[in-house]
PDB file of N, CA and C in Angstrom:
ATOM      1  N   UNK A   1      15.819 -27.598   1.166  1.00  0.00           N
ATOM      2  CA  UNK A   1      16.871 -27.493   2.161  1.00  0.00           C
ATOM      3  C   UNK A   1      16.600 -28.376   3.375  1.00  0.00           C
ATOM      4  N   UNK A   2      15.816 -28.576   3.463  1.00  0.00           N
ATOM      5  CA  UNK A   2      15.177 -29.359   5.035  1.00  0.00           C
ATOM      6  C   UNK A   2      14.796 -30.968   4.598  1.00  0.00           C
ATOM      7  N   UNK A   3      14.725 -31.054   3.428  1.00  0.00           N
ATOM      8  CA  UNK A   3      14.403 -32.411   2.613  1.00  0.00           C
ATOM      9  C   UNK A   3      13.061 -32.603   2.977  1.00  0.00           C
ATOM     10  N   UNK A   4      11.908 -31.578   2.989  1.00  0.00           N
ATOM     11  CA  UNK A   4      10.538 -32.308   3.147  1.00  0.00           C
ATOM     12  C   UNK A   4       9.406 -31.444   1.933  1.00  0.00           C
ATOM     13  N   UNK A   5       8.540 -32.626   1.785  1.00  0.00           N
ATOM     14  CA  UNK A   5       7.354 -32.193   0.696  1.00  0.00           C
ATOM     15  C   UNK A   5       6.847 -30.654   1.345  1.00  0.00           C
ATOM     16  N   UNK A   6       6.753 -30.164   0.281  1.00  0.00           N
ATOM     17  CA  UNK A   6       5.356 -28.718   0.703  1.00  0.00           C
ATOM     18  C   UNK A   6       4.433 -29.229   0.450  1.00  0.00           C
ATOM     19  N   UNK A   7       3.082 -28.473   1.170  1.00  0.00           N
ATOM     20  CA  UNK A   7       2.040 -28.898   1.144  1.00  0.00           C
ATOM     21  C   UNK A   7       1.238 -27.811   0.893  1.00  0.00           C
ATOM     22  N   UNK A   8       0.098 -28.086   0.280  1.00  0.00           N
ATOM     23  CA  UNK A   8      -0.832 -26.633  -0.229  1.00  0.00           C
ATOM     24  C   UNK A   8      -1.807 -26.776   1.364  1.00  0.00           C
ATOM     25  N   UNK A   9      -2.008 -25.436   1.795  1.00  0.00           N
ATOM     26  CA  UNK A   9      -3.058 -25.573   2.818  1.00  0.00           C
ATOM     27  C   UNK A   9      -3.600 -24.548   2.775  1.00  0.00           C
ATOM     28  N   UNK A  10      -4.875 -24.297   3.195  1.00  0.00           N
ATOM     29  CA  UNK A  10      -5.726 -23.041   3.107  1.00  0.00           C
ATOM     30  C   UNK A  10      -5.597 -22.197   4.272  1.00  0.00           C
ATOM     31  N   UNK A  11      -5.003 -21.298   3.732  1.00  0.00           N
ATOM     32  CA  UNK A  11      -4.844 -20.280   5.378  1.00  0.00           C
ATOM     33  C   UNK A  11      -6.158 -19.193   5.568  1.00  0.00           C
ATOM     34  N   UNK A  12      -6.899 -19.280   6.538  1.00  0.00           N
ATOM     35  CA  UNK A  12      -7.955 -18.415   6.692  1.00  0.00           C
ATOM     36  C   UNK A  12      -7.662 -17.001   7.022  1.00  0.00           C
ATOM     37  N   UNK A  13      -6.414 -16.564   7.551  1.00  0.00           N
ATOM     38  CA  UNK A  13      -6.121 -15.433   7.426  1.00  0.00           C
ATOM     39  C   UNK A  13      -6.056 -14.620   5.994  1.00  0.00           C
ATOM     40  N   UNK A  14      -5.437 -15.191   4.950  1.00  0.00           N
ATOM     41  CA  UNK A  14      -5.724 -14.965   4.003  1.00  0.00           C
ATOM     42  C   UNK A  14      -6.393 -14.423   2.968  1.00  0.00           C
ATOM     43  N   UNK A  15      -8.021 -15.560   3.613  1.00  0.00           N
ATOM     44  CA  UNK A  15      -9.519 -15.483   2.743  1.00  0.00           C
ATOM     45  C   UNK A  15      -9.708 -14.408   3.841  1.00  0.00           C
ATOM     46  N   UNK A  16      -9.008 -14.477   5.012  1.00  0.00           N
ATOM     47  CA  UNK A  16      -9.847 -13.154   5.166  1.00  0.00           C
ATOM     48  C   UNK A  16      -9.571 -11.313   4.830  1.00  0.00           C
ATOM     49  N   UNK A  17      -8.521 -11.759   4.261  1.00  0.00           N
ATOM     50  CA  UNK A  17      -7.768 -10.147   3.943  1.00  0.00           C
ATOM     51  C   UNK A  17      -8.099 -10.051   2.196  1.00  0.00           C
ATOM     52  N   UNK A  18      -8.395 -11.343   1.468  1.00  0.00           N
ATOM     53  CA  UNK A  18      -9.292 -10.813   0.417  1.00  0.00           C
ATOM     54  C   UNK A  18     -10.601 -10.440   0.377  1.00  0.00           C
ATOM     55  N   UNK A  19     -11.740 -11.030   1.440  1.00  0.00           N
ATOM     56  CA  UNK A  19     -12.809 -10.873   1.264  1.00  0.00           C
ATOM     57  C   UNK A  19     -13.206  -9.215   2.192  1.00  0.00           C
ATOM     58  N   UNK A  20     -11.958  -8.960   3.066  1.00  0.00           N
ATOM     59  CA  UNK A  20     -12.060  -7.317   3.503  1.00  0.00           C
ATOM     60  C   UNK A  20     -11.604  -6.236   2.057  1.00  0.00           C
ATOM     61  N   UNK A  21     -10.963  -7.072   1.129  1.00  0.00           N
ATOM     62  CA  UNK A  21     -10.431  -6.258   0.205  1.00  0.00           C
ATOM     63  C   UNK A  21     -11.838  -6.263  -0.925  1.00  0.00           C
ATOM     64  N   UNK A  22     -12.268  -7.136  -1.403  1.00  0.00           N
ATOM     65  CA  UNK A  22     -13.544  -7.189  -2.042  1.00  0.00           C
ATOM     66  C   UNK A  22     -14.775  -6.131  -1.418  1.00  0.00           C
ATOM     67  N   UNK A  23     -14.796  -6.082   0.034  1.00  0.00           N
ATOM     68  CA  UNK A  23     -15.759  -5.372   0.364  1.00  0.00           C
ATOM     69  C   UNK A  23     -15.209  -4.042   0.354  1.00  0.00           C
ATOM     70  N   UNK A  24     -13.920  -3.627   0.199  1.00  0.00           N
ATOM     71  CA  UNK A  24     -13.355  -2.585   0.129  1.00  0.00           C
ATOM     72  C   UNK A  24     -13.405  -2.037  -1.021  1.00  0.00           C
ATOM     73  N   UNK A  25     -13.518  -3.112  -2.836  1.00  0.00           N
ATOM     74  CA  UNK A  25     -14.021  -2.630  -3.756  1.00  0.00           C
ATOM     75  C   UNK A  25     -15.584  -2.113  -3.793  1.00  0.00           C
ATOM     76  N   UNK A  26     -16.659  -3.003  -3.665  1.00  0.00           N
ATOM     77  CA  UNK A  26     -17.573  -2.969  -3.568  1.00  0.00           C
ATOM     78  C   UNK A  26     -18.094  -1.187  -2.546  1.00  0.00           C
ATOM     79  N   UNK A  27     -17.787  -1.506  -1.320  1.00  0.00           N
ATOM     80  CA  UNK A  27     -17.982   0.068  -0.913  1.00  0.00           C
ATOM     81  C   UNK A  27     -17.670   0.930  -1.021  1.00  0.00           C
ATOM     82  N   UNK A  28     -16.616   1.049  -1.715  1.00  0.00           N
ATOM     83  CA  UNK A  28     -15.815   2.665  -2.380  1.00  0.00           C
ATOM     84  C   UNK A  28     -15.942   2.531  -3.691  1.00  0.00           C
ATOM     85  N   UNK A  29     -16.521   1.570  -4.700  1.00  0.00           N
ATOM     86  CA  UNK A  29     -16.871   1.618  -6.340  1.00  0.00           C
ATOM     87  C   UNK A  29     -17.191   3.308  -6.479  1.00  0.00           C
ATOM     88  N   UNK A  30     -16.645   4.075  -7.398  1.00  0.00           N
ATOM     89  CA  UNK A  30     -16.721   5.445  -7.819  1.00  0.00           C
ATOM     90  C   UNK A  30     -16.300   6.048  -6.901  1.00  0.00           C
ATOM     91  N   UNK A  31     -15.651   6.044  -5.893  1.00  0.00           N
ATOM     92  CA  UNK A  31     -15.521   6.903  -4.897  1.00  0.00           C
ATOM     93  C   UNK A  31     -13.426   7.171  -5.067  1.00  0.00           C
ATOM     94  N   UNK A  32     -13.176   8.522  -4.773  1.00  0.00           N
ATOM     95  CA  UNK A  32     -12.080   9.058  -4.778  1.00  0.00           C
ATOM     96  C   UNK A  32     -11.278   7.974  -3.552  1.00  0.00           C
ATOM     97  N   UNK A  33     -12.058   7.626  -2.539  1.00  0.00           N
ATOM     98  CA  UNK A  33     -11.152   7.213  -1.367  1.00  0.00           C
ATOM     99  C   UNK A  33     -11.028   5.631  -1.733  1.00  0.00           C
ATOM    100  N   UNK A  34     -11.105   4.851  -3.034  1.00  0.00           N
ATOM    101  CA  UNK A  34     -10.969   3.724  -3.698  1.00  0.00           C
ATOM    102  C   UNK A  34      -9.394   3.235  -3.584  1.00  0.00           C
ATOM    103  N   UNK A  35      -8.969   3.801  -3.949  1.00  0.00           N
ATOM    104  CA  UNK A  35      -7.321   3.458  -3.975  1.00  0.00           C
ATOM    105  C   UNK A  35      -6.761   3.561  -2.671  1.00  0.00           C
ATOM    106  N   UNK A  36      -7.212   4.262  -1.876  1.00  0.00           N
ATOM    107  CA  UNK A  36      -6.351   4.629  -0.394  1.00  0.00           C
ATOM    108  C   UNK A  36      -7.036   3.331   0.222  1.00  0.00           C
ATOM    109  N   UNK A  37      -7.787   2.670   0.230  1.00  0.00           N
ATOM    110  CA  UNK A  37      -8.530   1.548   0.074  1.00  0.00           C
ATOM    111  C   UNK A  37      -7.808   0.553  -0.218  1.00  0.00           C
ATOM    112  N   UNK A  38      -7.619   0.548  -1.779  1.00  0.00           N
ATOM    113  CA  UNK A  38      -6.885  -0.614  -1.600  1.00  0.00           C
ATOM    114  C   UNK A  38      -5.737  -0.875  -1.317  1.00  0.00           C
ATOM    115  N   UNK A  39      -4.981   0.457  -1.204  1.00  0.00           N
ATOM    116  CA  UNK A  39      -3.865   0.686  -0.774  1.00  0.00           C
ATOM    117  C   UNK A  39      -3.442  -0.100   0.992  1.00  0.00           C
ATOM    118  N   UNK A  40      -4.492   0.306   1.935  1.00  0.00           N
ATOM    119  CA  UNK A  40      -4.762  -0.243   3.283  1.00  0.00           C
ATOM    120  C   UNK A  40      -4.594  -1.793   2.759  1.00  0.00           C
ATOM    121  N   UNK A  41      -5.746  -2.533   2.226  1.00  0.00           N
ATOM    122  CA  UNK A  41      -5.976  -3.777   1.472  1.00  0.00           C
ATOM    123  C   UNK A  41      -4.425  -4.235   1.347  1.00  0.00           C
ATOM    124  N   UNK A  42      -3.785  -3.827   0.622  1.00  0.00           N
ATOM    125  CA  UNK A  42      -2.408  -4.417   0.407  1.00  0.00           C
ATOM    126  C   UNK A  42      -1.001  -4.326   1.257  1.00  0.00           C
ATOM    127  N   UNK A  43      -1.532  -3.080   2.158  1.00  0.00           N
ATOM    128  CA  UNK A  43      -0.525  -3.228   3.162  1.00  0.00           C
ATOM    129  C   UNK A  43      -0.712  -4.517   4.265  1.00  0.00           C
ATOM    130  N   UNK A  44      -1.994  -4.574   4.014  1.00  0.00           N
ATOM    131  CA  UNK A  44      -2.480  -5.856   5.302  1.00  0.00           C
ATOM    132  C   UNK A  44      -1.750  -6.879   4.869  1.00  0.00           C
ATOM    133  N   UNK A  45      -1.959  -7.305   3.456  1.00  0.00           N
ATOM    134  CA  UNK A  45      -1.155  -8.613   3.092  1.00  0.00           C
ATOM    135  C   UNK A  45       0.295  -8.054   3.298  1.00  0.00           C
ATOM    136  N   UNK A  46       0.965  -7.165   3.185  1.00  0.00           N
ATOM    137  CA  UNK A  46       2.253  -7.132   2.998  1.00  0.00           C
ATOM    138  C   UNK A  46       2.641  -7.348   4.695  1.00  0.00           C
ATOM    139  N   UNK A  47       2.090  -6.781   5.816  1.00  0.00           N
ATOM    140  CA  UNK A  47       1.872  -6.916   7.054  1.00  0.00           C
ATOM    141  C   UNK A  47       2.100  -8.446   7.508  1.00  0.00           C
ATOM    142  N   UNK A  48       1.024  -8.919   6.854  1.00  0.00           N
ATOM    143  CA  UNK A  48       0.575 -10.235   6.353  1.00  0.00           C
ATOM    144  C   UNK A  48       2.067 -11.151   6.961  1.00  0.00           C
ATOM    145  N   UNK A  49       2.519 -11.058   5.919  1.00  0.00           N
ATOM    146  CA  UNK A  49       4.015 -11.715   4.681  1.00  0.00           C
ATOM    147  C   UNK A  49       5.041 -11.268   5.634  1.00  0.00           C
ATOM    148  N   UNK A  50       5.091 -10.132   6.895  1.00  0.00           N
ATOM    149  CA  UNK A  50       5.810  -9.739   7.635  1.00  0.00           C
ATOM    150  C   UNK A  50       6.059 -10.240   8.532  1.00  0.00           C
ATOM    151  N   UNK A  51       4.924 -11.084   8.929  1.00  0.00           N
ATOM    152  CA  UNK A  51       4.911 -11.346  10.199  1.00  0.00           C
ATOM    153  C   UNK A  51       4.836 -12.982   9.879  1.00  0.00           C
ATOM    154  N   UNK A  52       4.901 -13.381   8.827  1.00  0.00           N
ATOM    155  CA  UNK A  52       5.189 -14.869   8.549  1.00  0.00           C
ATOM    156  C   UNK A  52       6.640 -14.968   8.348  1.00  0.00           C
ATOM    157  N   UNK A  53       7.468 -13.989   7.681  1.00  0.00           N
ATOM    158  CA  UNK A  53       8.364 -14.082   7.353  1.00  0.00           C
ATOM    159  C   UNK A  53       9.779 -14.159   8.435  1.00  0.00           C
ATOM    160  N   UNK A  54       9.381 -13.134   9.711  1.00  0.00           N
ATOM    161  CA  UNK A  54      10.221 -12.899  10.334  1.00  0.00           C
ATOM    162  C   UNK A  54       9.653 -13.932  11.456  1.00  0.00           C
ATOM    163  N   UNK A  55       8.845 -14.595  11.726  1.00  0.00           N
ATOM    164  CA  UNK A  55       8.556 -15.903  12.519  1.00  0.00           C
ATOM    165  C   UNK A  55       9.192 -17.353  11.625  1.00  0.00           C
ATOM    166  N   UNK A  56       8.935 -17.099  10.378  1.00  0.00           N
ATOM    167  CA  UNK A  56      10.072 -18.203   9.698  1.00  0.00           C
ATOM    168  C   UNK A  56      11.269 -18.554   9.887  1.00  0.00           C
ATOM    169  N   UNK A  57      12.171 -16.995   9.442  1.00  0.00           N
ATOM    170  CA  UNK A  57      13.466 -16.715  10.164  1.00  0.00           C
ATOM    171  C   UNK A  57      13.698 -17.171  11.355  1.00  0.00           C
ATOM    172  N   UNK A  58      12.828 -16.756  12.274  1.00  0.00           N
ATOM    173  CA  UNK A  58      13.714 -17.151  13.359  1.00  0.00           C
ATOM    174  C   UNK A  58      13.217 -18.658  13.751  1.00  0.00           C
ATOM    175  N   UNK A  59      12.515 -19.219  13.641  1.00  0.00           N
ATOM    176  CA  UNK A  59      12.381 -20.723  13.772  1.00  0.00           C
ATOM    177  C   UNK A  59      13.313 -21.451  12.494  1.00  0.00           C
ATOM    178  N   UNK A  60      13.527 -21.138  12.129  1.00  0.00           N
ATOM    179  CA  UNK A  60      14.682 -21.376  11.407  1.00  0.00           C
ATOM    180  C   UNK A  60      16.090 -21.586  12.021  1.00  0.00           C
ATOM    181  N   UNK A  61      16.460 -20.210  12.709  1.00  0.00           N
ATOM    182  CA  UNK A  61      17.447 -19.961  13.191  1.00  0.00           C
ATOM    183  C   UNK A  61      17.811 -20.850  14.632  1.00  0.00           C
ATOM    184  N   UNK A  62      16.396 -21.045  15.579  1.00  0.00           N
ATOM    185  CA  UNK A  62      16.632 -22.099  16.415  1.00  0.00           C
ATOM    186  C   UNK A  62      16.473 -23.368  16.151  1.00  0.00           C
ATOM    187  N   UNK A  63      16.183 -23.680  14.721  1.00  0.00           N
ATOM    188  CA  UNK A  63      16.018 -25.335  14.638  1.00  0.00           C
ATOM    189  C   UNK A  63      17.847 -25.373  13.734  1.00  0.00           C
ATOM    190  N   UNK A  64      18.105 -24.194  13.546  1.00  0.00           N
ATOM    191  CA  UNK A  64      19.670 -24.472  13.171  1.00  0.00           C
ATOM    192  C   UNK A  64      19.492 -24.803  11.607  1.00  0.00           C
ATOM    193  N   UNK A  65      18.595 -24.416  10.967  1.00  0.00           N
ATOM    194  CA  UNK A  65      18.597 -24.382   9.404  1.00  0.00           C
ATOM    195  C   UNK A  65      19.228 -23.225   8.841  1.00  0.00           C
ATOM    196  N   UNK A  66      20.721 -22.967   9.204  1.00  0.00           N
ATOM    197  CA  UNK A  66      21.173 -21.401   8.894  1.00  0.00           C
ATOM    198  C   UNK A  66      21.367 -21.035   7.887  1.00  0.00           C
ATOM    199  N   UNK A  67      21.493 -22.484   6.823  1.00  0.00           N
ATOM    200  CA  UNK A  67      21.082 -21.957   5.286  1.00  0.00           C
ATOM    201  C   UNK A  67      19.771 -21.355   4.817  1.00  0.00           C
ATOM    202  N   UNK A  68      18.771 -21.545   5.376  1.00  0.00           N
ATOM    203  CA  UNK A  68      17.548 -20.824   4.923  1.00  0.00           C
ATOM    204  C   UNK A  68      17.481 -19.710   5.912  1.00  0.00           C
ATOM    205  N   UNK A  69      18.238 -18.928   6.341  1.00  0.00           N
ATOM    206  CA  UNK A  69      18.033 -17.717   7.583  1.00  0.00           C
ATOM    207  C   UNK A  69      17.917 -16.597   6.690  1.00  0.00           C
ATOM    208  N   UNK A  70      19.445 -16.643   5.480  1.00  0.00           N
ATOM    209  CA  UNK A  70      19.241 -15.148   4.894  1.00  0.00           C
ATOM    210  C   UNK A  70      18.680 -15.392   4.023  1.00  0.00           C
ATOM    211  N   UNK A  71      17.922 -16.500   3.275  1.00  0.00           N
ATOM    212  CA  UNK A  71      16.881 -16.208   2.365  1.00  0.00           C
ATOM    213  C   UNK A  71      15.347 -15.956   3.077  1.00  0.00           C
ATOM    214  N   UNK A  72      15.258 -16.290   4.257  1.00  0.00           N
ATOM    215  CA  UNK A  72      14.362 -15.859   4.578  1.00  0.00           C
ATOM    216  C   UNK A  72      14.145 -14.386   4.929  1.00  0.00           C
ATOM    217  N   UNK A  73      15.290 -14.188   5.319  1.00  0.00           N
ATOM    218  CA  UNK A  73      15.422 -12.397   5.961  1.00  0.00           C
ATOM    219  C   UNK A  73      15.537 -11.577   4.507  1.00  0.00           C
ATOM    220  N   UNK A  74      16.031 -12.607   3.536  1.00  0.00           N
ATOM    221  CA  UNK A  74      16.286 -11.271   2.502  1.00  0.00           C
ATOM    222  C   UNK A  74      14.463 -11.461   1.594  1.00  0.00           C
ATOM    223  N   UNK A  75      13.845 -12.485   1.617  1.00  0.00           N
ATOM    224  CA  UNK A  75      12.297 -12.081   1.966  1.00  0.00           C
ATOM    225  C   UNK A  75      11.884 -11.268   2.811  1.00  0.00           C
ATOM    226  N   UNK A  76      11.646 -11.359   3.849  1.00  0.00           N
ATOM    227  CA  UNK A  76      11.409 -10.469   5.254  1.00  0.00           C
ATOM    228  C   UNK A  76      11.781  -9.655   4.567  1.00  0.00           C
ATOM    229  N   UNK A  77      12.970  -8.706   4.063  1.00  0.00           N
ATOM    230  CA  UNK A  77      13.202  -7.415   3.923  1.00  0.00           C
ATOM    231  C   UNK A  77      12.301  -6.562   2.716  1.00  0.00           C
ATOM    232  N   UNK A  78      12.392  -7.502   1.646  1.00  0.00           N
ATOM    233  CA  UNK A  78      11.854  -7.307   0.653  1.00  0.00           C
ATOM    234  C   UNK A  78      10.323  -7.447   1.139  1.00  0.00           C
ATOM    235  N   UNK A  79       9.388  -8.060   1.677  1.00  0.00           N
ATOM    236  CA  UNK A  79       8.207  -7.562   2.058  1.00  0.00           C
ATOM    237  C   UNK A  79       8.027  -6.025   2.832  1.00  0.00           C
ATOM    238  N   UNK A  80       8.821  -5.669   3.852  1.00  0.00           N
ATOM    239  CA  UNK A  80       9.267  -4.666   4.328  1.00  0.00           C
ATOM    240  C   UNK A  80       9.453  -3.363   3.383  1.00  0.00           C
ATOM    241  N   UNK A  81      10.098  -3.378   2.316  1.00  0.00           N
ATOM    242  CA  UNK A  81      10.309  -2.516   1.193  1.00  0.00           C
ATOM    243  C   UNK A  81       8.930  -2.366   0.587  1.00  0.00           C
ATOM    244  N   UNK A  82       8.194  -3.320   0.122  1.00  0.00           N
ATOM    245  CA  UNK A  82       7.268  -3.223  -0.362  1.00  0.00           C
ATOM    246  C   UNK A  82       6.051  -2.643   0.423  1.00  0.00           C
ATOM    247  N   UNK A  83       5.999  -2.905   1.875  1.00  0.00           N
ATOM    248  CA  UNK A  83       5.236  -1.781   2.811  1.00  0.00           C
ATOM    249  C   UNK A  83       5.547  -0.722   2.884  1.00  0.00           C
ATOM    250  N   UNK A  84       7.336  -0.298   2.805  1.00  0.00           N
ATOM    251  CA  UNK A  84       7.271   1.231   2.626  1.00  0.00           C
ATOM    252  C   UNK A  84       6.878   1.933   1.643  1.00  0.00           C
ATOM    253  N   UNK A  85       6.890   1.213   0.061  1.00  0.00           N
ATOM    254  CA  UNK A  85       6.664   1.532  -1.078  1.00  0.00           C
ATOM    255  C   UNK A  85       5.115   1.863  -1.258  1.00  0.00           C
ATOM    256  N   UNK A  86       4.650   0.777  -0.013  1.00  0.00           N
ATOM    257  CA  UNK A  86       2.776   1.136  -0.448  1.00  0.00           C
ATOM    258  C   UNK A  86       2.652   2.936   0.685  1.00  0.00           C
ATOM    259  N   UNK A  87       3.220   3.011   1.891  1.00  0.00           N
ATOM    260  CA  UNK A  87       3.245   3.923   2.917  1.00  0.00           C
ATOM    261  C   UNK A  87       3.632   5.148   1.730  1.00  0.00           C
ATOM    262  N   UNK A  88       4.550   5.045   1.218  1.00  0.00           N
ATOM    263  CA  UNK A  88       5.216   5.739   0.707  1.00  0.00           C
ATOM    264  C   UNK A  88       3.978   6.694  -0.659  1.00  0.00           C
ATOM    265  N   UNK A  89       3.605   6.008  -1.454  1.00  0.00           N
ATOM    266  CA  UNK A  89       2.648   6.129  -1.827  1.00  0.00           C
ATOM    267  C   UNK A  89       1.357   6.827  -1.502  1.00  0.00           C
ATOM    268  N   UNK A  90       0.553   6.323  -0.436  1.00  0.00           N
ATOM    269  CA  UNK A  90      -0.472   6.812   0.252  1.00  0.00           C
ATOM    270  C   UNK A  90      -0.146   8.177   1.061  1.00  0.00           C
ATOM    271  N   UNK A  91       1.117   8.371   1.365  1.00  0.00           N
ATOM    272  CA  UNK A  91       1.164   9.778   1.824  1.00  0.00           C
ATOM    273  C   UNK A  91       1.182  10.763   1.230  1.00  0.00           C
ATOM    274  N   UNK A  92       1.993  10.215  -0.128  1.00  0.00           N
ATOM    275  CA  UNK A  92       2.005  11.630  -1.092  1.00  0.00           C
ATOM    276  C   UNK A  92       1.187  11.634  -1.980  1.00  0.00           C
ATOM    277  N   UNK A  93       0.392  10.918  -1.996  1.00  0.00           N
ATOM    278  CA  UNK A  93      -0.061  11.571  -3.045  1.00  0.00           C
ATOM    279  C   UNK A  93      -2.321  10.890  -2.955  1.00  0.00           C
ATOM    280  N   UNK A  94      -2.246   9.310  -2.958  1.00  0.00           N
ATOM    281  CA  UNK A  94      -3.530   8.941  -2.707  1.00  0.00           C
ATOM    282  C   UNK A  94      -4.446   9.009  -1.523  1.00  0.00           C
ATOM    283  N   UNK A  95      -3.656   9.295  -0.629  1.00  0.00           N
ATOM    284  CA  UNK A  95      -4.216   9.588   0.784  1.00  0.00           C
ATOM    285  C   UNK A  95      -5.229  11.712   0.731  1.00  0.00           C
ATOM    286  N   UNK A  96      -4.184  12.036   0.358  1.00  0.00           N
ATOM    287  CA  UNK A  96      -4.837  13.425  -0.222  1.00  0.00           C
ATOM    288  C   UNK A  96      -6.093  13.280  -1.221  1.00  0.00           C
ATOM    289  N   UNK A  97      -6.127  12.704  -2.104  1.00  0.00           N
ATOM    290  CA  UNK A  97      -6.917  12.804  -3.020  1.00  0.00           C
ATOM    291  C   UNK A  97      -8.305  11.711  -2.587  1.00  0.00           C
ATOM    292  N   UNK A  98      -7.949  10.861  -1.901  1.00  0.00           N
ATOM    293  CA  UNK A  98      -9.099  10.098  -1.134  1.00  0.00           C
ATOM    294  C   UNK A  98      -9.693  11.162   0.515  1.00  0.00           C
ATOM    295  N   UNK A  99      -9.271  11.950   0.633  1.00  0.00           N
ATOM    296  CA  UNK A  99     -10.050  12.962   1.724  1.00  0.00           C
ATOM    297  C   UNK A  99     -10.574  14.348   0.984  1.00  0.00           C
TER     298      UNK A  99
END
């Protein structure tokens, strides 16, 4: 839409929300509070994806690319869903069983 190459780049935020998630396997291995674990682990990325998404959108919206606004927001939302889906989760049922 914008007519320019993507580029692969290494985001260190990233490496760093896998290598908290690795140590999150590693220190709860056998332990009941494992999943509420990684559960945290994946809300971070979804957090993550939230806060890229809705800073996309709107730099979007002031550089006047209004064709990419609602695909970005209808990302944005859909990351959003998928944080309630992990919230949603951890309350009923893995959050109990990890305490």
């Amino acid at each position: 839409m914008i007519d320019a190459k993507s580029q692969a780049k290494t985001c260190e935020g990233d490496i760093g929300i896998v290598k908290e998630s690795e140590e999150v396997i590693k220190d709860l291995k056998d332990s009941p509070a494992l999943d509420a674990g990684l559960l945290a682990a994946a809300q971070a990325v979804e957090h993550y994806e939230i806060s890229r998404y809705g800073t996309l959108r709107t730099w979007a919206a002031q550089l006047g690319l209004l064709d990419a606004v609602p695909l970005l927001n209808q990302t944005l939302e859909e990351e959003k869903e998928a944080d309630k889906r992990l919230t949603d989760i951890a309350v009923a049922d893995i959050n109990q069983e990890a305490a």
